[in-house]
Structure formats: C-alpha cells, structure tokens
C-alpha atoms as a PDB file:
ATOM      1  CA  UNK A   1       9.937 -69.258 213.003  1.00  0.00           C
ATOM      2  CA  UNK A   2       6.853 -67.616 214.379  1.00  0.00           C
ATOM      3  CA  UNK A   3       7.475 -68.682 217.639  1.00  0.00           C
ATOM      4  CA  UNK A   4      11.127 -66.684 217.553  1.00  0.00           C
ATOM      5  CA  UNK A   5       9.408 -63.805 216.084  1.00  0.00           C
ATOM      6  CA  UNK A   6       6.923 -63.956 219.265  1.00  0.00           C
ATOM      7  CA  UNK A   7       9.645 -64.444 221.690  1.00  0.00           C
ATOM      8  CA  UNK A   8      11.724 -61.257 220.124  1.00  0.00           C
ATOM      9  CA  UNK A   9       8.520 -59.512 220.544  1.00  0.00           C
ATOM     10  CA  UNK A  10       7.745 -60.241 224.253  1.00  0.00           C
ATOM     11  CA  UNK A  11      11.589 -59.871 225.333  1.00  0.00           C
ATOM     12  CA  UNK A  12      11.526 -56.353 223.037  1.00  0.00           C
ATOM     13  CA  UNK A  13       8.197 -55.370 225.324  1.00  0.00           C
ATOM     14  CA  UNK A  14       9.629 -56.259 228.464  1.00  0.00           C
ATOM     15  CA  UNK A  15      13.022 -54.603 228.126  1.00  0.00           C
ATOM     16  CA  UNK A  16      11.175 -51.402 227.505  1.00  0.00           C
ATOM     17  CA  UNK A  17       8.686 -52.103 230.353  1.00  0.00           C
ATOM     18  CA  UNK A  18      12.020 -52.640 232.446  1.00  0.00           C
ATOM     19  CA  UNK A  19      13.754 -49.802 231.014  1.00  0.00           C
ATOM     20  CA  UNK A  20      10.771 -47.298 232.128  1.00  0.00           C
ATOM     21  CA  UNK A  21      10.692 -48.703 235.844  1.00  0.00           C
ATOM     22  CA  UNK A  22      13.994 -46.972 236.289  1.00  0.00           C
ATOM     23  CA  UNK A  23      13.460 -43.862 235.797  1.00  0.00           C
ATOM     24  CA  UNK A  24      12.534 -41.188 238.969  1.00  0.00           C
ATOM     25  CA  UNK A  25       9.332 -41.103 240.033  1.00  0.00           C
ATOM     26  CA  UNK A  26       7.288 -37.449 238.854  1.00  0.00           C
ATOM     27  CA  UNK A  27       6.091 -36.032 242.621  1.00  0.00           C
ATOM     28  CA  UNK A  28       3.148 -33.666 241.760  1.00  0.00           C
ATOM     29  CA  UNK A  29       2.268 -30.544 244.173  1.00  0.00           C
ATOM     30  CA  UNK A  30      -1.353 -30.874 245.558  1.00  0.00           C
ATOM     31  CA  UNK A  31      -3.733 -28.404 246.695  1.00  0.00           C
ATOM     32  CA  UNK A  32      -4.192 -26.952 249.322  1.00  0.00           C
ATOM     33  CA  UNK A  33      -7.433 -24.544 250.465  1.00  0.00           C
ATOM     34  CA  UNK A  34      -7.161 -22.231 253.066  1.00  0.00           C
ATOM     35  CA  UNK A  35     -10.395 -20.737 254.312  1.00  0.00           C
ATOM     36  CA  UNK A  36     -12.159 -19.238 257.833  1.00  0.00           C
ATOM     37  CA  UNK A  37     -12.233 -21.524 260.969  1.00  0.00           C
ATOM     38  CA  UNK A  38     -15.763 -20.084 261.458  1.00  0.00           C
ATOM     39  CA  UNK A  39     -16.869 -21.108 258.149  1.00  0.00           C
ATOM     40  CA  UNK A  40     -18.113 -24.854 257.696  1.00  0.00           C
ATOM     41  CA  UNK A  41     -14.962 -26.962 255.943  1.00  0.00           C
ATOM     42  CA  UNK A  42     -17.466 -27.642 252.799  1.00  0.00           C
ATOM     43  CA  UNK A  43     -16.513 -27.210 249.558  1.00  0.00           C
ATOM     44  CA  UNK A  44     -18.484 -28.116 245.988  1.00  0.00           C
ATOM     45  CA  UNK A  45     -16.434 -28.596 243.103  1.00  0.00           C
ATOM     46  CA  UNK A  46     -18.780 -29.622 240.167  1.00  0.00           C
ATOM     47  CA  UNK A  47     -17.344 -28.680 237.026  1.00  0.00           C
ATOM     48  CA  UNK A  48     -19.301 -30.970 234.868  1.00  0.00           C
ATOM     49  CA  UNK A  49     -22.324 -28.784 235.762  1.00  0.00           C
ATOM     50  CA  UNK A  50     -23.434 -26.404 233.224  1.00  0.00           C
ATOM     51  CA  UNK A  51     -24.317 -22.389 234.530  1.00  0.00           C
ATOM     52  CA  UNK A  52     -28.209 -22.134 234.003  1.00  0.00           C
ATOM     53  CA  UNK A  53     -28.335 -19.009 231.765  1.00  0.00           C
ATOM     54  CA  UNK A  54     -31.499 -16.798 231.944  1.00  0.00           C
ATOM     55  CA  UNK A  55     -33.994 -16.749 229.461  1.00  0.00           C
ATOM     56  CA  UNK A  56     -33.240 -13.940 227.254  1.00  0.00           C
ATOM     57  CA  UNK A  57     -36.200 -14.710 225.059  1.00  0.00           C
ATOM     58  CA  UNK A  58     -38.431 -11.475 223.832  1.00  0.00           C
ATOM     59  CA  UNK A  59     -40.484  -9.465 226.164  1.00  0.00           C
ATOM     60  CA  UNK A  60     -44.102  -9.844 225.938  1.00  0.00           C
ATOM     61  CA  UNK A  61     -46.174  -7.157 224.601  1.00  0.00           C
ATOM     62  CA  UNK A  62     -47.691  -6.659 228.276  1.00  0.00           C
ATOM     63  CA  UNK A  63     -44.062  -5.666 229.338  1.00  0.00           C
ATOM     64  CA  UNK A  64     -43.730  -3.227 226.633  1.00  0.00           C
ATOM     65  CA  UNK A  65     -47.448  -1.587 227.046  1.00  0.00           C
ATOM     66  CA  UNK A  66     -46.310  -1.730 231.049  1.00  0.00           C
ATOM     67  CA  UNK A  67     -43.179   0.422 230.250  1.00  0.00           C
ATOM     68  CA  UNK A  68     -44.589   3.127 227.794  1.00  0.00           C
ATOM     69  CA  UNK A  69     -47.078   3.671 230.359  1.00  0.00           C
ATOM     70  CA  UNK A  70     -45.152   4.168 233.671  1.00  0.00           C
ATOM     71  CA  UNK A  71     -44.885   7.503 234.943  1.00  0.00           C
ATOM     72  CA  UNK A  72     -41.242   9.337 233.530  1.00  0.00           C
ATOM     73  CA  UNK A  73     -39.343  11.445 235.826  1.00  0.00           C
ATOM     74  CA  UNK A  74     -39.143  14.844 234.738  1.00  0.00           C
ATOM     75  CA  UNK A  75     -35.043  15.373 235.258  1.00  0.00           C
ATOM     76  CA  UNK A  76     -34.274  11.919 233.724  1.00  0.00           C
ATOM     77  CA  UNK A  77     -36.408  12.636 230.738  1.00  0.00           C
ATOM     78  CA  UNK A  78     -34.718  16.013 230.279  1.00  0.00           C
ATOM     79  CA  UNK A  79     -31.512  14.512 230.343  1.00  0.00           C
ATOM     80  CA  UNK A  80     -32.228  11.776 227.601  1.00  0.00           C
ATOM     81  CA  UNK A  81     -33.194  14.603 225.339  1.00  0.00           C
ATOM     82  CA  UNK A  82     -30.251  16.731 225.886  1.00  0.00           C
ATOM     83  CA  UNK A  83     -28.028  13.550 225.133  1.00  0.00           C
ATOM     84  CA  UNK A  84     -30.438  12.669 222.283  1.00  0.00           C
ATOM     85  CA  UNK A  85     -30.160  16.387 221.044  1.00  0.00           C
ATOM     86  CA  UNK A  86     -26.236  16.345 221.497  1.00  0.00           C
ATOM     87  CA  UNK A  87     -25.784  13.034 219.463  1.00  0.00           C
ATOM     88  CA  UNK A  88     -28.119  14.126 216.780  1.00  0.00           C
ATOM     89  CA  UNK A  89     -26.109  17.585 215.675  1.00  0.00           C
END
C-alpha cells in the first residue's frame, strides 16, 4: 500500500514538473549604460555598502568659545536684529 501511495506521489510530482516545462519561456530586458567614450568604461555598483554618515555628535566647548569670539560683521549683525526685532512684535 505504501509503495502505491509513493508511486502516486512521484507520478503526481512529475506531471506537474512536466506540465511547467511547457509553458513560454519569461525573456527579461537587461540594462544597458550609456556613458562618454572619453570616460574610462568603469562602473561600481556596491549596494550592500552602507553611506558613512558624519558625526553629528555635540560641538566642543572650544568650538563654541571660538564662535562667540570671532569678529561679527557689522551689516550681517544689523540684519539679524531687524529679523529678530520683526519676529518678536
């Protein structure tokens, strides 16, 4: 009995094997890259790679004494006061 039951089982797997075999075949469009004849033909497709992000960690104190202490030009500072002054009312 089991050995009928593992013959309906093969013959079941290889009809639908069979049956698959006769359909069309999928045709897939490939790529194509078109770039400068000057240009060297190199091109680096990694996209496993992860971006390297910069550190956006605080600033150091130094940074902040630096820029409180730099020299302000006169029409920029005038302008950040009339904008501060027009935000404020």
């Amino acid at each position: 009995m089991r050995h009928a039951q593992f013959f309906l089982a093969v013959a079941a797997v290889l009809i639908l094997a069979g049956s698959s075999h006769a359909q069309e075949p999928i045709e897939l469009e490939g790529t194509s890259i078109i770039g400068n004849r000057e240009l060297p033909k190199v091109l680096y497709v990694v996209p496993w790679k992860e971006s390297e992000l910069p550190d956006l960690g605080e600033p150091t104190l130094e940074s902040h004494v630096e820029q409180a202490l730099s020299p302000v030009d006169r029409n920029v500072f005038r302008r950040q006061v009339h904008y501060y002054n027009s935000l404020s009312k």
